[in-house]
C-alpha atoms as a PDB file:
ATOM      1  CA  UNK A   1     -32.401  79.378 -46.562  1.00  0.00           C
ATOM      2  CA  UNK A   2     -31.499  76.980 -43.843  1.00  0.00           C
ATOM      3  CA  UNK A   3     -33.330  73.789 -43.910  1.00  0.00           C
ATOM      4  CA  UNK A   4     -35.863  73.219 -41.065  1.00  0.00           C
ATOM      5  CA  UNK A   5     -38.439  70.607 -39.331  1.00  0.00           C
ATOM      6  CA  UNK A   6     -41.867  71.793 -39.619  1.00  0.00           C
ATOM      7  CA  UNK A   7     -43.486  70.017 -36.818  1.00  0.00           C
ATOM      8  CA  UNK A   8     -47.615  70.050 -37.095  1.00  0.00           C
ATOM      9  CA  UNK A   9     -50.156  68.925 -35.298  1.00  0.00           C
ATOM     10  CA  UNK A  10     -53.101  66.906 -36.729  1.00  0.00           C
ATOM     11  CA  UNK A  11     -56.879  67.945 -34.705  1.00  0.00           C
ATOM     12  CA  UNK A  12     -57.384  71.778 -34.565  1.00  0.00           C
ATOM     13  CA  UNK A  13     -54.846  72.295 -36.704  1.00  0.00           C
ATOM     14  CA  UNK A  14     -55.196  70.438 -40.371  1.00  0.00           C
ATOM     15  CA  UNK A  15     -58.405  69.283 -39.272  1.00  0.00           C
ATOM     16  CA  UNK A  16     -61.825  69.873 -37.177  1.00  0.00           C
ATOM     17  CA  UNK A  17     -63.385  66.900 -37.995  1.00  0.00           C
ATOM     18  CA  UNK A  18     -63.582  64.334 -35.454  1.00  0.00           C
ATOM     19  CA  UNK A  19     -64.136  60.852 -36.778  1.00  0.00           C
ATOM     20  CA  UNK A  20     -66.747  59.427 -34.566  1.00  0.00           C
ATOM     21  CA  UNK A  21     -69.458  62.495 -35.529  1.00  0.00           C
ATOM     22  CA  UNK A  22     -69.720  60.755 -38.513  1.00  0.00           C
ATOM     23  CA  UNK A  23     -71.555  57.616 -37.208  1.00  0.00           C
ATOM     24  CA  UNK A  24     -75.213  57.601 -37.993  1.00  0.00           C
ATOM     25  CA  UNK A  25     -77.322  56.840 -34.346  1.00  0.00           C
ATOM     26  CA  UNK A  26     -78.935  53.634 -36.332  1.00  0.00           C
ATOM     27  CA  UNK A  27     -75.354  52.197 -36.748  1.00  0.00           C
ATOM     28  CA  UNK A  28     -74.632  49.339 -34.780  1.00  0.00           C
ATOM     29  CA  UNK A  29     -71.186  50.945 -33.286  1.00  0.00           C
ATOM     30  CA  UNK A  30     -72.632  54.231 -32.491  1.00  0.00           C
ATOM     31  CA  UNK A  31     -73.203  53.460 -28.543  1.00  0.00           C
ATOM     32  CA  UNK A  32     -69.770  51.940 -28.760  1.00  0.00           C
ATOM     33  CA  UNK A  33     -68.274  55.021 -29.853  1.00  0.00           C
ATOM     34  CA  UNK A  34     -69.912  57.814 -28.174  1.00  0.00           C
ATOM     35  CA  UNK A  35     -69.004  55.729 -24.728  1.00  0.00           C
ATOM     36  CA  UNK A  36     -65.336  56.014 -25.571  1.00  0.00           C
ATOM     37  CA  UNK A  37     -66.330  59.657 -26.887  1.00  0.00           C
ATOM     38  CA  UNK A  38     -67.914  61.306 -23.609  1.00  0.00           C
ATOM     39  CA  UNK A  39     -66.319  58.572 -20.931  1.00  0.00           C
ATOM     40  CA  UNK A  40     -62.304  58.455 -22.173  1.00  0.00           C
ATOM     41  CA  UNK A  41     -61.813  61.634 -24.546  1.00  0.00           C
ATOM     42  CA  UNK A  42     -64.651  64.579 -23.373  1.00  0.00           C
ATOM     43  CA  UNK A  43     -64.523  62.846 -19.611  1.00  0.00           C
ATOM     44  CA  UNK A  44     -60.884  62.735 -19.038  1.00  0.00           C
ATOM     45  CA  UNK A  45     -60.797  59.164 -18.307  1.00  0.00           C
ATOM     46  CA  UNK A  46     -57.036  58.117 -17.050  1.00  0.00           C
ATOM     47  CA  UNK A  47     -57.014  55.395 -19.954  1.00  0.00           C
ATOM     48  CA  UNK A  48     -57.372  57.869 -22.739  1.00  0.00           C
ATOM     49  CA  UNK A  49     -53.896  59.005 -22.250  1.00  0.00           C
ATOM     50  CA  UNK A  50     -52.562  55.290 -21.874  1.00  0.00           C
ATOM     51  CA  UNK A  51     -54.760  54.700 -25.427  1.00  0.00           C
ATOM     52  CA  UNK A  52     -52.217  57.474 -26.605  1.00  0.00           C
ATOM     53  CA  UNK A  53     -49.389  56.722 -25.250  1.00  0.00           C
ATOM     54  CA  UNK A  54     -49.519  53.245 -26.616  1.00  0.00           C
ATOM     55  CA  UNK A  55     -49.629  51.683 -23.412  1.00  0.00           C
ATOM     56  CA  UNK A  56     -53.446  50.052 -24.122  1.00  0.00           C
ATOM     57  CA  UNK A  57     -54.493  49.130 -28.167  1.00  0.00           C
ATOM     58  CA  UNK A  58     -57.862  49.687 -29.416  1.00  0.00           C
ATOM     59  CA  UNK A  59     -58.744  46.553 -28.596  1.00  0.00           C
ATOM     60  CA  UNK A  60     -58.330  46.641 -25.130  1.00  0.00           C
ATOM     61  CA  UNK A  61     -60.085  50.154 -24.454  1.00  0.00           C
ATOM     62  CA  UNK A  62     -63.330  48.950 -26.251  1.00  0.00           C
ATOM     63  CA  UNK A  63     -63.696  45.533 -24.188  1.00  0.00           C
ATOM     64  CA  UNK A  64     -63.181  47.846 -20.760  1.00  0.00           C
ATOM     65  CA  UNK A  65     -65.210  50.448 -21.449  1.00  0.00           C
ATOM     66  CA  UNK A  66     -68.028  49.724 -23.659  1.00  0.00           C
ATOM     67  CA  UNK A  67     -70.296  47.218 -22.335  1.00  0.00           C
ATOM     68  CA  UNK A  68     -71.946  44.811 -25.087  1.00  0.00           C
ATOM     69  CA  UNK A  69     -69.129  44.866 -26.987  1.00  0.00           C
ATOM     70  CA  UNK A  70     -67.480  41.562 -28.128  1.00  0.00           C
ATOM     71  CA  UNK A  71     -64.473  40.262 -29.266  1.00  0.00           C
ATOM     72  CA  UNK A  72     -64.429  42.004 -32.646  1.00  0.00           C
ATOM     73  CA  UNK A  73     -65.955  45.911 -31.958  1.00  0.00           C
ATOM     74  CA  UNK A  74     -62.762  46.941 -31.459  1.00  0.00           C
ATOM     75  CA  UNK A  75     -61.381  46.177 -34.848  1.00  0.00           C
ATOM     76  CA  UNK A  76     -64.417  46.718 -36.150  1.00  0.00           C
ATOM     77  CA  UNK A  77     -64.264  50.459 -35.038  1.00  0.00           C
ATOM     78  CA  UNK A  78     -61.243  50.693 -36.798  1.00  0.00           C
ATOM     79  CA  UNK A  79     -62.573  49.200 -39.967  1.00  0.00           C
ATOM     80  CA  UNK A  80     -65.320  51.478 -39.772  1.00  0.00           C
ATOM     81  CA  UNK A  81     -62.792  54.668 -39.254  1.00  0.00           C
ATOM     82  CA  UNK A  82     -60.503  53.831 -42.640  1.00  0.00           C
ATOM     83  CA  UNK A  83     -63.822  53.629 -44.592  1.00  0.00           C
ATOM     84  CA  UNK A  84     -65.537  56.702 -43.826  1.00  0.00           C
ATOM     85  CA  UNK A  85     -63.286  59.145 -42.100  1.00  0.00           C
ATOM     86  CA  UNK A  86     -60.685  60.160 -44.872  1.00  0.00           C
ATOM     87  CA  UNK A  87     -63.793  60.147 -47.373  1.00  0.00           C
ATOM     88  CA  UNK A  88     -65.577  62.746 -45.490  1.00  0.00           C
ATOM     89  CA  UNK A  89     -62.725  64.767 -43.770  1.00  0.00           C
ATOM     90  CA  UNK A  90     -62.978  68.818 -43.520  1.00  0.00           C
ATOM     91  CA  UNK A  91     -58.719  69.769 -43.556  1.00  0.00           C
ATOM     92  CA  UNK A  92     -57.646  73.250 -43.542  1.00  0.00           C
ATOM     93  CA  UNK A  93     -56.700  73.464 -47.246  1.00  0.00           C
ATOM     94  CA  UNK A  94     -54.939  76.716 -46.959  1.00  0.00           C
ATOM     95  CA  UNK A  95     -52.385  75.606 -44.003  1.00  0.00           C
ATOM     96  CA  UNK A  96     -51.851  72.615 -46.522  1.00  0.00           C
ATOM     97  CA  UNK A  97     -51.035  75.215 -49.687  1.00  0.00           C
ATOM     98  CA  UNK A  98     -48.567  77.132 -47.626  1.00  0.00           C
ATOM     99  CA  UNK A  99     -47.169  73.405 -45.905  1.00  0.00           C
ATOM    100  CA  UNK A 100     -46.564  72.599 -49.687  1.00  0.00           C
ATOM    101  CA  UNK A 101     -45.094  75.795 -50.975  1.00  0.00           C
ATOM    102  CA  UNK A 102     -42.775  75.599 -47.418  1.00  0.00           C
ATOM    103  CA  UNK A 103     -42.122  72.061 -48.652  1.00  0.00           C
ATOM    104  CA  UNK A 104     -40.708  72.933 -52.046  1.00  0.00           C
ATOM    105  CA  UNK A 105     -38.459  74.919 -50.283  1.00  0.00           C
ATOM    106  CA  UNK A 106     -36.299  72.574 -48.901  1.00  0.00           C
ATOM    107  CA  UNK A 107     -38.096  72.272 -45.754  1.00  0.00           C
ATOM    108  CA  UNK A 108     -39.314  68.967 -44.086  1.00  0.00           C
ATOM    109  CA  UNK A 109     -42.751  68.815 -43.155  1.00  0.00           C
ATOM    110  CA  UNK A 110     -43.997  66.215 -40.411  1.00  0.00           C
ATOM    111  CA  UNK A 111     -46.880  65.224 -38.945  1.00  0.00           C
ATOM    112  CA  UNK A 112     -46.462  65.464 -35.258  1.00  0.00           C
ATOM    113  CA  UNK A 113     -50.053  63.754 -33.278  1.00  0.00           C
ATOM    114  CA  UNK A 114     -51.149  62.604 -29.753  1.00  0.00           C
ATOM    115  CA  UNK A 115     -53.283  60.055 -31.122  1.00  0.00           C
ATOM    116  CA  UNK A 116     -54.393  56.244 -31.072  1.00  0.00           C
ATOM    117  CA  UNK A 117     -52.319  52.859 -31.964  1.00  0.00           C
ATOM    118  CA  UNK A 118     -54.446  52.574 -35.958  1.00  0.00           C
ATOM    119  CA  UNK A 119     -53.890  56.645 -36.254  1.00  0.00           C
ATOM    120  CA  UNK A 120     -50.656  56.117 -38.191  1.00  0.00           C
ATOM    121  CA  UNK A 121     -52.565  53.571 -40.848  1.00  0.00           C
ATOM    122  CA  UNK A 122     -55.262  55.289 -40.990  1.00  0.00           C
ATOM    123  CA  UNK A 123     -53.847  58.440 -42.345  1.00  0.00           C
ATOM    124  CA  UNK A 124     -51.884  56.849 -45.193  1.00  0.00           C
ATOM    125  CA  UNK A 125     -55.619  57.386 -46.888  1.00  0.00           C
ATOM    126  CA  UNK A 126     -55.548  60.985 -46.183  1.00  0.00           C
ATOM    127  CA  UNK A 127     -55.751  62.857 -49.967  1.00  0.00           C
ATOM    128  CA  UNK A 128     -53.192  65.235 -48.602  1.00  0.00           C
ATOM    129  CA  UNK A 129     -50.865  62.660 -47.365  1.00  0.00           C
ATOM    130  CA  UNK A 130     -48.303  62.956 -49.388  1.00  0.00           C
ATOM    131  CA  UNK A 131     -47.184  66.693 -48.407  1.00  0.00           C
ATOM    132  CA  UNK A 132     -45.603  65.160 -45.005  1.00  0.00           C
ATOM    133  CA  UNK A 133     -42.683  63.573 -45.025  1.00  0.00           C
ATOM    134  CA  UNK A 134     -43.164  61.600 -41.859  1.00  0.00           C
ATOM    135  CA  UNK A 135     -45.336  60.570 -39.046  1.00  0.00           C
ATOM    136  CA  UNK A 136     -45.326  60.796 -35.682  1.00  0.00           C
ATOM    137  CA  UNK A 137     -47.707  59.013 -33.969  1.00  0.00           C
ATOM    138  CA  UNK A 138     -47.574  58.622 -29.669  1.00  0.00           C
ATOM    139  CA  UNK A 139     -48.893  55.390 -29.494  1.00  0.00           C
ATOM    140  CA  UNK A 140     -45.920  54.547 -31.638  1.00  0.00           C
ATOM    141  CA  UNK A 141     -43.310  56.182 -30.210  1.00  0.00           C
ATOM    142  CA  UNK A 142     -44.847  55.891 -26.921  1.00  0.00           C
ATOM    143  CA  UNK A 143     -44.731  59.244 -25.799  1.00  0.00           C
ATOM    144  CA  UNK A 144     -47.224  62.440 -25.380  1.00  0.00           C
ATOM    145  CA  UNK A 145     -45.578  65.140 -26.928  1.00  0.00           C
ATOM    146  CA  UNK A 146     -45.697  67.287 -23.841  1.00  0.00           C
ATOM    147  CA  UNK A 147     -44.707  64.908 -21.476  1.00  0.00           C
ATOM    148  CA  UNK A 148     -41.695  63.601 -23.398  1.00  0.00           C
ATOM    149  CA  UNK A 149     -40.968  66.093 -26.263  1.00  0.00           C
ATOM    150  CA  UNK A 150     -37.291  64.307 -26.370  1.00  0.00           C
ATOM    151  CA  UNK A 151     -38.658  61.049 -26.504  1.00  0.00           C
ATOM    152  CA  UNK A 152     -41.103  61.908 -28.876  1.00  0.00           C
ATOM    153  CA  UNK A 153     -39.792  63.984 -31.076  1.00  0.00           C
ATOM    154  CA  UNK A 154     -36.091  63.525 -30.969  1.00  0.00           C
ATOM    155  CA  UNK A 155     -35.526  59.905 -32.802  1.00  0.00           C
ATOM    156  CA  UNK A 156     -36.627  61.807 -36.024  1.00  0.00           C
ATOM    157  CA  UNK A 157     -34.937  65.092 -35.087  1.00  0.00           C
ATOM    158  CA  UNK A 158     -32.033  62.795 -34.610  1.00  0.00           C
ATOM    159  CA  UNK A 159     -31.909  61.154 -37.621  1.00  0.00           C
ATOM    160  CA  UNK A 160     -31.814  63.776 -39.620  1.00  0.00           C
ATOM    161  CA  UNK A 161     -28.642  64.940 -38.125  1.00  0.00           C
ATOM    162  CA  UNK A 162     -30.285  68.339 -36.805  1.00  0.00           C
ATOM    163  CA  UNK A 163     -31.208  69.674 -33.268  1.00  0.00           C
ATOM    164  CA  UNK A 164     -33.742  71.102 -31.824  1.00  0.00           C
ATOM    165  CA  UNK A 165     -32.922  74.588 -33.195  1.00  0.00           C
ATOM    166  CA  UNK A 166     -33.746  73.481 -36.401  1.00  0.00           C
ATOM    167  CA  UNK A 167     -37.428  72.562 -35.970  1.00  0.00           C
ATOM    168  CA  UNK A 168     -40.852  74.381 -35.081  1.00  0.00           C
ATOM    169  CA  UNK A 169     -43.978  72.795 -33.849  1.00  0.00           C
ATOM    170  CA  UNK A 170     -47.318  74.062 -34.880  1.00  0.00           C
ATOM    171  CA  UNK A 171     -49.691  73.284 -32.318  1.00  0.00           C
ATOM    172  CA  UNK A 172     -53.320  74.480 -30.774  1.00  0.00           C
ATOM    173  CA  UNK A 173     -52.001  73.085 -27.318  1.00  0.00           C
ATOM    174  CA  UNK A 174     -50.210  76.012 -25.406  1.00  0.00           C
ATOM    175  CA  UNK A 175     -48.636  72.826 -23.274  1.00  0.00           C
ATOM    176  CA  UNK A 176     -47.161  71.282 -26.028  1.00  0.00           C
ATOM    177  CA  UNK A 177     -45.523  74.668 -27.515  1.00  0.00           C
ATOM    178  CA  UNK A 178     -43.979  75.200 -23.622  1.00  0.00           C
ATOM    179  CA  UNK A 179     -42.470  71.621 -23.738  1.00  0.00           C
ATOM    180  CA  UNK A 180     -41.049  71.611 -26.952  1.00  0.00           C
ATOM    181  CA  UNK A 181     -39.790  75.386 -26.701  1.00  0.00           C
ATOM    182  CA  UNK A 182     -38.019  74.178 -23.211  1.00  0.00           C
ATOM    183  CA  UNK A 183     -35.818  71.435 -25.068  1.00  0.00           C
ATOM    184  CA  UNK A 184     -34.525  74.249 -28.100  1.00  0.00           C
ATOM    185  CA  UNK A 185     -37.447  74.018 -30.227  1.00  0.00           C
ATOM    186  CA  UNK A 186     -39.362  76.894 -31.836  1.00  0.00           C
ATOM    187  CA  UNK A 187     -43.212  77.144 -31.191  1.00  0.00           C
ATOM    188  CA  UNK A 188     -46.332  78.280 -33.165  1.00  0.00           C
ATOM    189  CA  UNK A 189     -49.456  78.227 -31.387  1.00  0.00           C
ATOM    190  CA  UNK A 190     -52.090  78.139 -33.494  1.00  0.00           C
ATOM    191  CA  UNK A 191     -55.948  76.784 -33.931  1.00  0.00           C
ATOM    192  CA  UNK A 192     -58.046  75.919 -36.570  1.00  0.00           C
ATOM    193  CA  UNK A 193     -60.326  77.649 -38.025  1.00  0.00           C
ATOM    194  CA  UNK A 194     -60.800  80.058 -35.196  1.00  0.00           C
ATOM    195  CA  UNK A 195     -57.284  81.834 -36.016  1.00  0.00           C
ATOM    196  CA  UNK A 196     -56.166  83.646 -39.325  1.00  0.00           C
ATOM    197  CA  UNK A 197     -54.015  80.863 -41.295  1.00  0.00           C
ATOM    198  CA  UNK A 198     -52.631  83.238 -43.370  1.00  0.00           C
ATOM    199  CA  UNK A 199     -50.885  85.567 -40.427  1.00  0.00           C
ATOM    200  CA  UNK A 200     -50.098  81.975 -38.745  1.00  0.00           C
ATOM    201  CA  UNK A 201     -48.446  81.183 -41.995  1.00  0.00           C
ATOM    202  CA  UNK A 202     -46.526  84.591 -42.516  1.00  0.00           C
ATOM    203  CA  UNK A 203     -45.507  84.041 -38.508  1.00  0.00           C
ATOM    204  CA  UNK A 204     -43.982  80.371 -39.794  1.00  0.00           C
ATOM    205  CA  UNK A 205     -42.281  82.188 -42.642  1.00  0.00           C
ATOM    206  CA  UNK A 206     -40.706  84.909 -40.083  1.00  0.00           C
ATOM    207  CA  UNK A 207     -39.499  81.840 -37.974  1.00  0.00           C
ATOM    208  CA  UNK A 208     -38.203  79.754 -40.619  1.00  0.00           C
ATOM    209  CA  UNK A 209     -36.029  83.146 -41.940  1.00  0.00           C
END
């Protein structure tokens, strides 16, 4: 079997959970976070996609947006993150059997997110973390993946001396599977938990023959 990228997405696909449900209301950073929560990520805000695209750090979107805050909330979100979020995270255990047995077969398996500038430290706590091979993070490549799926995806494509051809994303966002189909790619849309794994996985497998 030919070796291939597996390209997957991180929220609604290995995972549900969403890091800032976990803050009690009587913690001090709760305002804090549901401001970024319903102003930047539910609200659309113009600065959520310059959070993800690296162009703004952490930093810098707490002192705009959440008023109160001081010169350390913003790290101290983060520190707050890395100690409860991997401890309490729901992942889609199944997707990560099949990544594994996919794995073993030759294949490379890489974590492929839209996400903020700590994302990419904050998942080297992740129990599962060791079935990917790398991570791609926008804020560090500086890219969305639908905007830029060359940008973003094609160092790593690149220096693995393949092509497009070779890899598949796994995504929930119908967007991202269009841009990353129009460069040579392969596309699985899929979202978790509301669709069957298992058919998503035996779709992969059909892909990957």
């Amino acid at each position: 079997m030919k070796k291939r990228i597996i390209f997957v997405d991180w929220y609604d696909v290995i995972t549900k959970s969403d890091a800032w449900r976990y803050i009690q209301k009587n913690h001090p950073l709760y305002d804090f976070t549901q401001t970024l929560m319903n102003k930047l990520i539910i609200g659309s805000h113009p600065d959520e996609k310059d959070w993800m695209r690296g162009c703004k750090s952490t930093v810098e979107i707490v002192a705009k947006h959440c008023p109160g805050a001081t010169s350390t909330s913003g790290m101290d979100i983060i520190a707050l993150e890395k100690e409860q979020y991997m401890n309490q995270l729901d992942h889609n255990i199944v997707l990560f059997d099949a990544l594994r047995c996919f794995k073993s077969q030759g294949h490379l398996i890489v974590l492929a997110t839209d996400n903020v500038d700590y994302f990419s430290e904050l998942i080297s706590d992740f129990a599962e973390y060791d079935v990917f091979d790398y991570v791609i993070n926008s804020a560090d490549v500086k890219a969305l993946k639908a905007e830029d799926p060359e940008k973003f995806f094609g160092s790593f494509i690149t220096s693995q001396n393949m092509s497009f051809s070779d890899a598949i994303l796994i995504d929930d966002k119908a967007y991202n599977i269009d841009a990353f189909t129009s460069v040579g790619g392969q596309g699985l849309c899929y979202k978790y938990p509301q669709d069957n794994v298992k058919q998503a996985m035996h779709e992969l497998s059909l892909l990957l023959t």
